[in-house]
C-alpha atoms as a PDB file:
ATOM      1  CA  UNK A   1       1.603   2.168  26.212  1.00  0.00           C
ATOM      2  CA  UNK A   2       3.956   3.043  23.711  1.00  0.00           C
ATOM      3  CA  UNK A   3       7.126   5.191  24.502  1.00  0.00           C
ATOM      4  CA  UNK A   4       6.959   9.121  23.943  1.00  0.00           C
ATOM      5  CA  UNK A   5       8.587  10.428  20.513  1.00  0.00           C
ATOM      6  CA  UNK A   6      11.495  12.337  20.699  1.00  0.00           C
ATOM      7  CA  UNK A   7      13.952  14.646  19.154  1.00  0.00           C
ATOM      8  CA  UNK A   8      17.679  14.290  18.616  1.00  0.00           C
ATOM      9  CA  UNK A   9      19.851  15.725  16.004  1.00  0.00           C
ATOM     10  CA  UNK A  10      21.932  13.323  14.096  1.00  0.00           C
ATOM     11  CA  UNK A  11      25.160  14.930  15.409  1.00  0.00           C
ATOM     12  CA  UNK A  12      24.146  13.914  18.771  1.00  0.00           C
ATOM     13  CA  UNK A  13      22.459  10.091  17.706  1.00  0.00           C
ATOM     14  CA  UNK A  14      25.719   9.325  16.018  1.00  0.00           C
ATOM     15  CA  UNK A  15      27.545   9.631  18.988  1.00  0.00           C
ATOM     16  CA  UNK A  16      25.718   7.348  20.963  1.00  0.00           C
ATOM     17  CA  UNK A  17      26.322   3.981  22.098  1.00  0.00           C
ATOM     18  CA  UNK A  18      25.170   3.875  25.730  1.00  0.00           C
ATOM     19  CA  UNK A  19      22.560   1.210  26.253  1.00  0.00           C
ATOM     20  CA  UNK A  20      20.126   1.051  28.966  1.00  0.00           C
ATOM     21  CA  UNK A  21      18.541  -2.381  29.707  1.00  0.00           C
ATOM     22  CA  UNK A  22      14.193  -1.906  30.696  1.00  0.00           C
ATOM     23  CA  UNK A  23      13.510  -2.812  34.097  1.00  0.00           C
ATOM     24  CA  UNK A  24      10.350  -5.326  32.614  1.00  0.00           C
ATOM     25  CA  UNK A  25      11.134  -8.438  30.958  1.00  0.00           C
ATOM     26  CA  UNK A  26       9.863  -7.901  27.750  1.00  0.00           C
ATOM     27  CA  UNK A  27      10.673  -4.229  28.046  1.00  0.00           C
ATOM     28  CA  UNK A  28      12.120  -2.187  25.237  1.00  0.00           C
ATOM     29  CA  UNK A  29      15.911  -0.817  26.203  1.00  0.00           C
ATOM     30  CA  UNK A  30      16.624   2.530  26.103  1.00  0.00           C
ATOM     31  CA  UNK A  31      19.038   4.701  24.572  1.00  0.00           C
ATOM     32  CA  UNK A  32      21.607   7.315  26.359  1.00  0.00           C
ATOM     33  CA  UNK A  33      22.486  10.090  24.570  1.00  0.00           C
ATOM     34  CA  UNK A  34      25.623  12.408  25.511  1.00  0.00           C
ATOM     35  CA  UNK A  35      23.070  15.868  26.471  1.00  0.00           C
ATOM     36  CA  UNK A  36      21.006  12.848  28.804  1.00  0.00           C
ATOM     37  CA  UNK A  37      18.192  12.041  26.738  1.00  0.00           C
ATOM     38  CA  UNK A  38      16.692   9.056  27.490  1.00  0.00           C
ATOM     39  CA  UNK A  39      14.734   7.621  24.533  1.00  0.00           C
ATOM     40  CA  UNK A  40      12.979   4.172  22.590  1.00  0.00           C
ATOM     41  CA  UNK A  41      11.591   6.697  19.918  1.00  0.00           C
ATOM     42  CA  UNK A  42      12.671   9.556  17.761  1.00  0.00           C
ATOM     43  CA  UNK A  43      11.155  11.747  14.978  1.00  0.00           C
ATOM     44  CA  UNK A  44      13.323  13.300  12.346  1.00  0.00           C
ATOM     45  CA  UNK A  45      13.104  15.377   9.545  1.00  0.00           C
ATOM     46  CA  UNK A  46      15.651  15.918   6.963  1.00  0.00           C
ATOM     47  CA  UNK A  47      16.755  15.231   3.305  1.00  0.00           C
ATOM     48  CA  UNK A  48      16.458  11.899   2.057  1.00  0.00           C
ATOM     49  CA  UNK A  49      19.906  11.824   0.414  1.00  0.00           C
ATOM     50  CA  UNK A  50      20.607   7.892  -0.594  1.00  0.00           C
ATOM     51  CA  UNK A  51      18.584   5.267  -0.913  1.00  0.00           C
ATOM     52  CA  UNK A  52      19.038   1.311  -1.994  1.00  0.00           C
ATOM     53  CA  UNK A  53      17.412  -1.014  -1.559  1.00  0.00           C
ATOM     54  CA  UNK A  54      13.689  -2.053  -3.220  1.00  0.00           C
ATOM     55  CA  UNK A  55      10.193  -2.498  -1.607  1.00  0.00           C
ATOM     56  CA  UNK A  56      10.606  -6.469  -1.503  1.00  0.00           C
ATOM     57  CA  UNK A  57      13.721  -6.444  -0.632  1.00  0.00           C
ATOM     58  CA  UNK A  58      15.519  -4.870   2.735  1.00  0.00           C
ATOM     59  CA  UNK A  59      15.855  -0.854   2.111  1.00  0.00           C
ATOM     60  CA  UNK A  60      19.103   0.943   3.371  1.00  0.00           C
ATOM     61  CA  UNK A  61      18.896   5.152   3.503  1.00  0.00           C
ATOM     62  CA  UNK A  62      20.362   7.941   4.756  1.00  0.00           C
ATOM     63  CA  UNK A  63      18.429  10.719   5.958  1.00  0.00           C
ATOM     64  CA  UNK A  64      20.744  14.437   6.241  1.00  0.00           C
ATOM     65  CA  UNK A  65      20.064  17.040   8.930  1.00  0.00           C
ATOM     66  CA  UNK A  66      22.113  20.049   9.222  1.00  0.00           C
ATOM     67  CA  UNK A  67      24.725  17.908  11.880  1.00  0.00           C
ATOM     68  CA  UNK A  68      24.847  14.710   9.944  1.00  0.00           C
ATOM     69  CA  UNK A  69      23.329  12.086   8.814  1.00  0.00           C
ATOM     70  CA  UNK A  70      20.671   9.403   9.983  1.00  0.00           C
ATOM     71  CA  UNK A  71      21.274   5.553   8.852  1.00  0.00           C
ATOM     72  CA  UNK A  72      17.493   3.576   8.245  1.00  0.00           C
ATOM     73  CA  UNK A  73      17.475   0.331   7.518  1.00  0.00           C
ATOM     74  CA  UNK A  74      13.762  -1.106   6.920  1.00  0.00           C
ATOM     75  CA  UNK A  75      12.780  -4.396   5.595  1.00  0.00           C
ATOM     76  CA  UNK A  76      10.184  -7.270   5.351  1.00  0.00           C
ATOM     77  CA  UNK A  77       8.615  -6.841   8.384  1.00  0.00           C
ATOM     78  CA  UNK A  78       6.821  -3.356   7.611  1.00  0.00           C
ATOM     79  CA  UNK A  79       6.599  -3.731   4.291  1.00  0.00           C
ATOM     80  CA  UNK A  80       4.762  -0.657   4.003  1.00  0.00           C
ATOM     81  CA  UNK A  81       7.282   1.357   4.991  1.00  0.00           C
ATOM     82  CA  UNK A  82       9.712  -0.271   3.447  1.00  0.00           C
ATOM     83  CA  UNK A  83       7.539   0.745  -0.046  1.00  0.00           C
ATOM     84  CA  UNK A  84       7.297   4.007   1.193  1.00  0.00           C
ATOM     85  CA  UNK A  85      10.658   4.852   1.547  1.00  0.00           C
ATOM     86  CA  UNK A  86      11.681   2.853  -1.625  1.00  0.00           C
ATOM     87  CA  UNK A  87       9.403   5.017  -3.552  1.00  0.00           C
ATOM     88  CA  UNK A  88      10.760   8.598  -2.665  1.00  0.00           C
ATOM     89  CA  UNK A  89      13.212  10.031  -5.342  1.00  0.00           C
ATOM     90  CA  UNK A  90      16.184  11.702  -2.896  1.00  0.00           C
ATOM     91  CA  UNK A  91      16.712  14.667  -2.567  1.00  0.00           C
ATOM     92  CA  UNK A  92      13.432  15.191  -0.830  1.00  0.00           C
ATOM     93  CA  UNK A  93      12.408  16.545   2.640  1.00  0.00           C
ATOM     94  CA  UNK A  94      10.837  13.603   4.714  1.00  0.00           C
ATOM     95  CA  UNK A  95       9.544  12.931   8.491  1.00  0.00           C
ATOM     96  CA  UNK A  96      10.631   9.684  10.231  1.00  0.00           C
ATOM     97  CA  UNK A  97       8.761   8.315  13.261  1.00  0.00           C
ATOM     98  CA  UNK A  98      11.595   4.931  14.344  1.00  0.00           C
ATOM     99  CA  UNK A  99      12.866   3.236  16.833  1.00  0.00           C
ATOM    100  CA  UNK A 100      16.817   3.233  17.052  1.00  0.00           C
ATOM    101  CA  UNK A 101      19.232   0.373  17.404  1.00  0.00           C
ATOM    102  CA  UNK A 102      22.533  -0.584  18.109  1.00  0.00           C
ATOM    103  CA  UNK A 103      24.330  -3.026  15.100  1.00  0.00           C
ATOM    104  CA  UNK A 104      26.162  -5.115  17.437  1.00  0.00           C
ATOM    105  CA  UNK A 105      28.391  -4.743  20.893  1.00  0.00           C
ATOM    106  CA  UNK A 106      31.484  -4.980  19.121  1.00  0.00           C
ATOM    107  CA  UNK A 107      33.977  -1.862  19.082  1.00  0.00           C
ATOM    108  CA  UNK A 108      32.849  -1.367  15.062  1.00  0.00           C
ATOM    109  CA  UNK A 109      29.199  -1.262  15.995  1.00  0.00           C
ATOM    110  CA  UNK A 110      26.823   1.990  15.317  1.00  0.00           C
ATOM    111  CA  UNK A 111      23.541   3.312  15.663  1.00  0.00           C
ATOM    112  CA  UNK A 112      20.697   2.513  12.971  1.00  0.00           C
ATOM    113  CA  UNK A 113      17.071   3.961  12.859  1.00  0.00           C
ATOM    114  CA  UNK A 114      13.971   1.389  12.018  1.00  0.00           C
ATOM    115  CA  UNK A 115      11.223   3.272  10.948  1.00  0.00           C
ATOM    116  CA  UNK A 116       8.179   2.719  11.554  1.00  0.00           C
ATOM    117  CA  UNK A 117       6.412   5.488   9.752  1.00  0.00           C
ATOM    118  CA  UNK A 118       8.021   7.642   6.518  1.00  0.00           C
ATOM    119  CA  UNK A 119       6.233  10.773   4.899  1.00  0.00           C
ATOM    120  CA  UNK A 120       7.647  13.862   1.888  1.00  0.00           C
ATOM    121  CA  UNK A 121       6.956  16.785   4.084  1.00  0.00           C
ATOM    122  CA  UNK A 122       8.152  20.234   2.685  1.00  0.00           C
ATOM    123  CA  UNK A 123      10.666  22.745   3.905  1.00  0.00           C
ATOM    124  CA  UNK A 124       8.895  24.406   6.330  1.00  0.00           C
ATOM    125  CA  UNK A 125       8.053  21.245   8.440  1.00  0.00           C
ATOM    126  CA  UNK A 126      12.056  20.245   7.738  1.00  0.00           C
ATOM    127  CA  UNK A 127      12.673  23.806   9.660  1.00  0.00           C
ATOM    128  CA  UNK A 128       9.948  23.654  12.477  1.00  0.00           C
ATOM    129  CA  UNK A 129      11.810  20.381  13.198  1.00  0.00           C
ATOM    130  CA  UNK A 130      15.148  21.717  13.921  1.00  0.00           C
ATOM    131  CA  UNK A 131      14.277  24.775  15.941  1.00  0.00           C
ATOM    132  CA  UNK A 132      12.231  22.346  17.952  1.00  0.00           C
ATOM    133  CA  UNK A 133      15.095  19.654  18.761  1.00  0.00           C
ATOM    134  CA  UNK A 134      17.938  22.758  19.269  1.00  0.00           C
ATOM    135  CA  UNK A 135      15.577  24.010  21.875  1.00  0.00           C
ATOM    136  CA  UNK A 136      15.423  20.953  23.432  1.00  0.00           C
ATOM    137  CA  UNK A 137      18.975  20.031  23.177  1.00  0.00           C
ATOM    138  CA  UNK A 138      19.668  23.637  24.792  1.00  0.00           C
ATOM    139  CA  UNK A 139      17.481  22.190  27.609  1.00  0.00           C
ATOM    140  CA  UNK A 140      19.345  19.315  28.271  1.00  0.00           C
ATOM    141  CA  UNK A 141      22.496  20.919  27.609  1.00  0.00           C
ATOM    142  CA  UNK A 142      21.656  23.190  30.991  1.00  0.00           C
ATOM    143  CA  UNK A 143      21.208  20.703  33.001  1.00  0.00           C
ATOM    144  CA  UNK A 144      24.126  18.435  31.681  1.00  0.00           C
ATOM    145  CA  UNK A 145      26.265  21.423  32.391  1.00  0.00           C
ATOM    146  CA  UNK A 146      24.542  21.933  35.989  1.00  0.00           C
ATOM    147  CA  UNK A 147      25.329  18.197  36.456  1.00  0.00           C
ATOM    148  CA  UNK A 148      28.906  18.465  35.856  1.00  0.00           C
ATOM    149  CA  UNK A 149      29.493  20.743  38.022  1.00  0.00           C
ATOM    150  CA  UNK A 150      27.674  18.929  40.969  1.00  0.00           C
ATOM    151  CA  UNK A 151      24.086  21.253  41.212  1.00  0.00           C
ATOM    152  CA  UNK A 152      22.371  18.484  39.557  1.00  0.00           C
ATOM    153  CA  UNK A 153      22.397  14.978  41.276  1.00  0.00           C
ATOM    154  CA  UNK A 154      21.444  11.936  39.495  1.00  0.00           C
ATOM    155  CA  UNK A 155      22.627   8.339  38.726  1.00  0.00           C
ATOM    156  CA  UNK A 156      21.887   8.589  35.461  1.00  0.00           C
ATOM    157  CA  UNK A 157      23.317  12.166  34.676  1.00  0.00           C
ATOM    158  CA  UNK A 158      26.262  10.759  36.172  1.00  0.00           C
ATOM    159  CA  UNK A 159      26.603   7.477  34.299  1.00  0.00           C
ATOM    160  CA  UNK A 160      26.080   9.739  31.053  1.00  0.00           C
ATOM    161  CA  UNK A 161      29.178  11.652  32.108  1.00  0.00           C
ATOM    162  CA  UNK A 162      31.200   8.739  32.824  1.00  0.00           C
ATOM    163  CA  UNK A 163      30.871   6.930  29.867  1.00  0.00           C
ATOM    164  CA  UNK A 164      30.801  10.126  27.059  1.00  0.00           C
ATOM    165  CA  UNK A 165      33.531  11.665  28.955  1.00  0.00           C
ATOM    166  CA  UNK A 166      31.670  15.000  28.968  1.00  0.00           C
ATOM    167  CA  UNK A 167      33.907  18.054  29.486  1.00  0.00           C
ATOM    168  CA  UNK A 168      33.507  21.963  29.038  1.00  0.00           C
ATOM    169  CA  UNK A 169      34.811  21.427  25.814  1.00  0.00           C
ATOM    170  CA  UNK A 170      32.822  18.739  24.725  1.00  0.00           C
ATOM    171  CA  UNK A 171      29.677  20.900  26.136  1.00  0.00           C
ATOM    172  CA  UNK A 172      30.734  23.695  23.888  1.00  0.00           C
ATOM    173  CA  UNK A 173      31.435  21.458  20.896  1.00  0.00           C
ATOM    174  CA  UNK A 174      27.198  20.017  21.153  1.00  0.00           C
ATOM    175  CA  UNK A 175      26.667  23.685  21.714  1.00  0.00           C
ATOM    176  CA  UNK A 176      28.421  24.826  18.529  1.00  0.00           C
ATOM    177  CA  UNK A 177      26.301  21.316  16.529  1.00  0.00           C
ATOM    178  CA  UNK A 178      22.957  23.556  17.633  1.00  0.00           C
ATOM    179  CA  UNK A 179      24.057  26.698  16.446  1.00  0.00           C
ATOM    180  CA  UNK A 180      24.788  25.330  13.214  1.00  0.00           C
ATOM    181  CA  UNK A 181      21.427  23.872  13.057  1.00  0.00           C
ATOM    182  CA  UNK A 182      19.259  26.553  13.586  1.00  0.00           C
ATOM    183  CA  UNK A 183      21.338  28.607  10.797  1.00  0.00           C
ATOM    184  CA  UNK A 184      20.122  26.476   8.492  1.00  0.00           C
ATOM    185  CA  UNK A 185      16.193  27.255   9.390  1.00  0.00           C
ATOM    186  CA  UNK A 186      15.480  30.168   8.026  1.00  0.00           C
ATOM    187  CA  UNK A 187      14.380  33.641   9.541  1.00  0.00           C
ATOM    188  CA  UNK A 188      16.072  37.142   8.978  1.00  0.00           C
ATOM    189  CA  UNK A 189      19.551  35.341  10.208  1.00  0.00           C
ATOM    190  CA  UNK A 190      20.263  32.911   7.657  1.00  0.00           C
ATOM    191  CA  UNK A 191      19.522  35.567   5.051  1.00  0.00           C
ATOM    192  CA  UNK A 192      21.721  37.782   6.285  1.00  0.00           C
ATOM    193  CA  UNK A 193      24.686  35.500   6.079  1.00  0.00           C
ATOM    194  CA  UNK A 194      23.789  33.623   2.965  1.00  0.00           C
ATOM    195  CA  UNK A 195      22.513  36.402   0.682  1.00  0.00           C
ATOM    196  CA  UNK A 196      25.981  37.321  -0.290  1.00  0.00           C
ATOM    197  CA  UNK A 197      27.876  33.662  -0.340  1.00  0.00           C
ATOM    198  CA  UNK A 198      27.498  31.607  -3.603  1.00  0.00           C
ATOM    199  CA  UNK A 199      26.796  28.079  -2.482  1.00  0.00           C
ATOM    200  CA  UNK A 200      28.728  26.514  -5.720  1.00  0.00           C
ATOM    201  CA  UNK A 201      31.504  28.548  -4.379  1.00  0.00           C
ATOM    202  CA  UNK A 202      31.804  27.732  -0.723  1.00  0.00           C
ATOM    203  CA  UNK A 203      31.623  23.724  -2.388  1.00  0.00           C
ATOM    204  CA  UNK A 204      33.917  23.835  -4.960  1.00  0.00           C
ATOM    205  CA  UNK A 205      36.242  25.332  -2.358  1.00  0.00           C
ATOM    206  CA  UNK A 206      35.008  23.109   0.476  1.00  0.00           C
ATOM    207  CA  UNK A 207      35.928  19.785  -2.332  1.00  0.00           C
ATOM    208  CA  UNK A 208      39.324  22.223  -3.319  1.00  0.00           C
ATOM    209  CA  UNK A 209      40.773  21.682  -0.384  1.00  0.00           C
ATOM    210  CA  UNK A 210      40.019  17.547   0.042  1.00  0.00           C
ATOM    211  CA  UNK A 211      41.672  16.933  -3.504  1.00  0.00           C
ATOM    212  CA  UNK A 212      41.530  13.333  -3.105  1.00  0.00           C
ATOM    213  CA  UNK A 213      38.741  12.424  -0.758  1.00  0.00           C
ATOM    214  CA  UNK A 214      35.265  11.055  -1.579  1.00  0.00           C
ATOM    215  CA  UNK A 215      32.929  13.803   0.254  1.00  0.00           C
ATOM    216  CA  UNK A 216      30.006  12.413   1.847  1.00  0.00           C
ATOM    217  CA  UNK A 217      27.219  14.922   0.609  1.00  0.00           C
ATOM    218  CA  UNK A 218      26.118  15.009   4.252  1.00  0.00           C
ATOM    219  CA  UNK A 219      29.557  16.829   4.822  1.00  0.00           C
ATOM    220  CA  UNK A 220      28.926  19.415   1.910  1.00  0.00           C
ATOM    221  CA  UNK A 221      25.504  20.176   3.571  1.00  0.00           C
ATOM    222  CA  UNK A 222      26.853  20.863   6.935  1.00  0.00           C
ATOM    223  CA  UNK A 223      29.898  23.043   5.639  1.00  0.00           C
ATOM    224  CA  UNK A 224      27.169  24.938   4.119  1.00  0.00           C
ATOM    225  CA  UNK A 225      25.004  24.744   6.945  1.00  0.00           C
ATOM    226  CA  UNK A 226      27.714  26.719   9.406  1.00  0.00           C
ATOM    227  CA  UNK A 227      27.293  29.308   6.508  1.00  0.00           C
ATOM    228  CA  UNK A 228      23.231  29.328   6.760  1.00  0.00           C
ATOM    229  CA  UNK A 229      22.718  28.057   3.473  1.00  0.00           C
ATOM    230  CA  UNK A 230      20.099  25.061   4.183  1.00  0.00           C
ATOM    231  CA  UNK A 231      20.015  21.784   2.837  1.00  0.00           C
ATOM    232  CA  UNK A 232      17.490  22.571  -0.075  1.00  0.00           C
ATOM    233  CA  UNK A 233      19.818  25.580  -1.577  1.00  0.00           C
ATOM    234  CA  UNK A 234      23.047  23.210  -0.480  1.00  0.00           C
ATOM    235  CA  UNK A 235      21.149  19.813  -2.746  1.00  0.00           C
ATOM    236  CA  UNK A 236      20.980  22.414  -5.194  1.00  0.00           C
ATOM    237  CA  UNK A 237      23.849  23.350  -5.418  1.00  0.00           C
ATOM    238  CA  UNK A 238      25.490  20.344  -5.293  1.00  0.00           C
ATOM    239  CA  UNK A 239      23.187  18.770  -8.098  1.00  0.00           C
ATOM    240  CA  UNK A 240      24.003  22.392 -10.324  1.00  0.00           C
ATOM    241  CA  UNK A 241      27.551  21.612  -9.967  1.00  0.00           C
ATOM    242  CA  UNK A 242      27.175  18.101 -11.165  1.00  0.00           C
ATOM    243  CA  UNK A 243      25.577  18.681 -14.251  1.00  0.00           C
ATOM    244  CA  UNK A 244      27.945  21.259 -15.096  1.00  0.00           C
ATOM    245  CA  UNK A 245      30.338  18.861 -14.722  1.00  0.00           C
ATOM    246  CA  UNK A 246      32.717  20.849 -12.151  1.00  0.00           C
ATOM    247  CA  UNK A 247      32.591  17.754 -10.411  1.00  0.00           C
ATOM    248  CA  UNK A 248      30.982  14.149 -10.522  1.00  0.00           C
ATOM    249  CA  UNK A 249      30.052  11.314  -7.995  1.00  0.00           C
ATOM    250  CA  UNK A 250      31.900   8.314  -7.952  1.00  0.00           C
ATOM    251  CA  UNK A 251      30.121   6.606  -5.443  1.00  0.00           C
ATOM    252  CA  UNK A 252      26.412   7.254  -4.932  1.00  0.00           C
ATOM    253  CA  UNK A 253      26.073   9.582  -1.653  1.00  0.00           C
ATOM    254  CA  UNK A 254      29.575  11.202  -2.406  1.00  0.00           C
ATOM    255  CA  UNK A 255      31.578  13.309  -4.554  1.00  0.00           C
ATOM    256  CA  UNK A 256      34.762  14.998  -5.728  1.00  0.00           C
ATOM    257  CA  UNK A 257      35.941  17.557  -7.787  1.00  0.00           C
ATOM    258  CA  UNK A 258      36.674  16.571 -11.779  1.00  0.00           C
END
C-alpha cells in the first residue's frame, strides 16, 4: 500500500533533516518535520519559478510557495515526468505529488523533492492548497506546543523536540510562516491589505535596501506575501519591473536592482 499524501509548506520542508529509518526491510524511511509530521509523500502547489534541465536529460526546478521554495530534481527514471515538467514555461501555478529526499548525511546536505506526478493547475487550486496545509500545520502546531510542555507524551514528539530544538520562540516563528501563507490566498483579507500597496513599490524597496545582493525571487514573493500580495500579482510584478528595466536578472531565479 502506498504511503498517504501529505501537506507541508516549504518553510517547514526546508528545515528538515530528521530521518526516520522503516521498521520493514525494504521499507521506505520517513521524514520528521519540526511541527511532527511524519511523512514518505507530499503534495504541493506553487509557482514553478526555475527550471533547467531537458526531458532527456536530468531536470532541476524550483517550485515557490508563499514560505519558500521547493527543490525537484527528476530524471531518467520517470521520464514522463521529467517531460512534463521540462515542458512548463515558469511562472506557472503547478501541483506536485513526490517523494522527498535527503542529498547526503554530510553537514552541507538538504532536502530535495522527486516527483512523481506534475500538473499547470490555476490560482484557485494554488490557494485551496495553502489554506489546507496552514490548517494542518495549526494542528500539529497544538499538539507540538502541548508536547513541550509535558500534556502530550510520545517518543517521537519528543525526539522531534530534541533534535529541532523547539522553543516558544521557535513555535511562534512556524506560527508567524502560516500567517504569512494564508495572506497570500485570497478572501476579503488580502484585499484589504493589498488594495492600497503597489507591488513594484514594496520590490524596488525590498531590492533598495540589499544594494548588492542577488535576490532569490522566492524572497521577493514572500516579502510580498507578509503584505498579502500573492505570488501571481508578486511574478507580475517582478516580470513588469524587468522589462522596464528598473532592474535585471543576473542569474536565472534572481535579481537586483540596475
Amino acid at each position: 500500500m502506498r504511503a498517504k499524501v501529505e501537506h507541508l509548506f516549504a518553510g517547514e520542508f526546508n528545515r528538515s533533516d530528521l530521518v526516520a529509518p522503516s521498521g520493514e526491510p525494504e521499507g521506505q524511511p520517513s521524514l520528521l518535520t519540526p511541527t511532527g509530521l511524519s511523512l514518505q509523500r507530499l503534495t504541493i502547489v506553487g509557482a514553478l519559478t526555475e527550471v533547467e534541465g531537458n526531458s532527456g536529460d536530468f531536470v532541476h526546478a524550483r517550485v515557490a510557495d508563499p514560505t519558500g521554495a521547493f527543490t525537484l530534481r527528476s530524471g531518467w527514471h520517470r521520464p514522463e515526468v521529467t517531460g512534463a515538467l521540462a515542458r512548463i514555461e515558469p511562472p506557472s501555478f503547478v501541483a506536485v505529488t513526490a517523494t522527498p529526499m535527503l542529498t547526503s548525511r554530510s553537514p552541507a546536505s538538504r532536502m530535495v523533492l522527486l516527483p512523481e506526478a506534475v500538473a499547470e493547475v490555476d490560482r484557485l487550486a494554488r490557494d485551496t492548497w495553502v489554506i489546507t496545509t496552514a490548517e494542518m500545520t495549526i494542528g500539529r502546531l497544538e499538539r507540538l506546543s502541548a508536547a513541550l510542555i509535558g500534556k502530550v507524551q510520545e517518543p517521537a514528539m519528543d525526539q522531534i523536540i530534541a533534535h529541532y530544538r523547539i522553543t516558544p520562540s521557535l513555535l511562534m516563528e512556524l506560527a508567524d510562516m502560516v500567517e504569512v501563507a494564508l495572506a497570500s490566498a485570497g478572501g476579503a483579507g488580502e484585499k484589504t491589505k493589498a488594495e492600497n500597496v503597489d507591488p513594484k513599490e514594496l520590490v524596488l524597496a525590498f531590492l533598495a535596501a540589499r544594494p548588492k545582493e542577488l535576490v532569490p525571487f522566492e524572497m521577493v514573493l514572500g516579502e510580498l506575501g507578509r503584505h498579502g500580495i500573492g505570488t501571481e500579482a508578486g511574478t507580475r510584478a517582478l516580470n513588469e519591473l524587468l522589462a522596464e528595466g528598473e532592474c535585471y536578472m543576473p542569474r536565472k531565479g534572481s535579481i537586483r536592482l540596475v
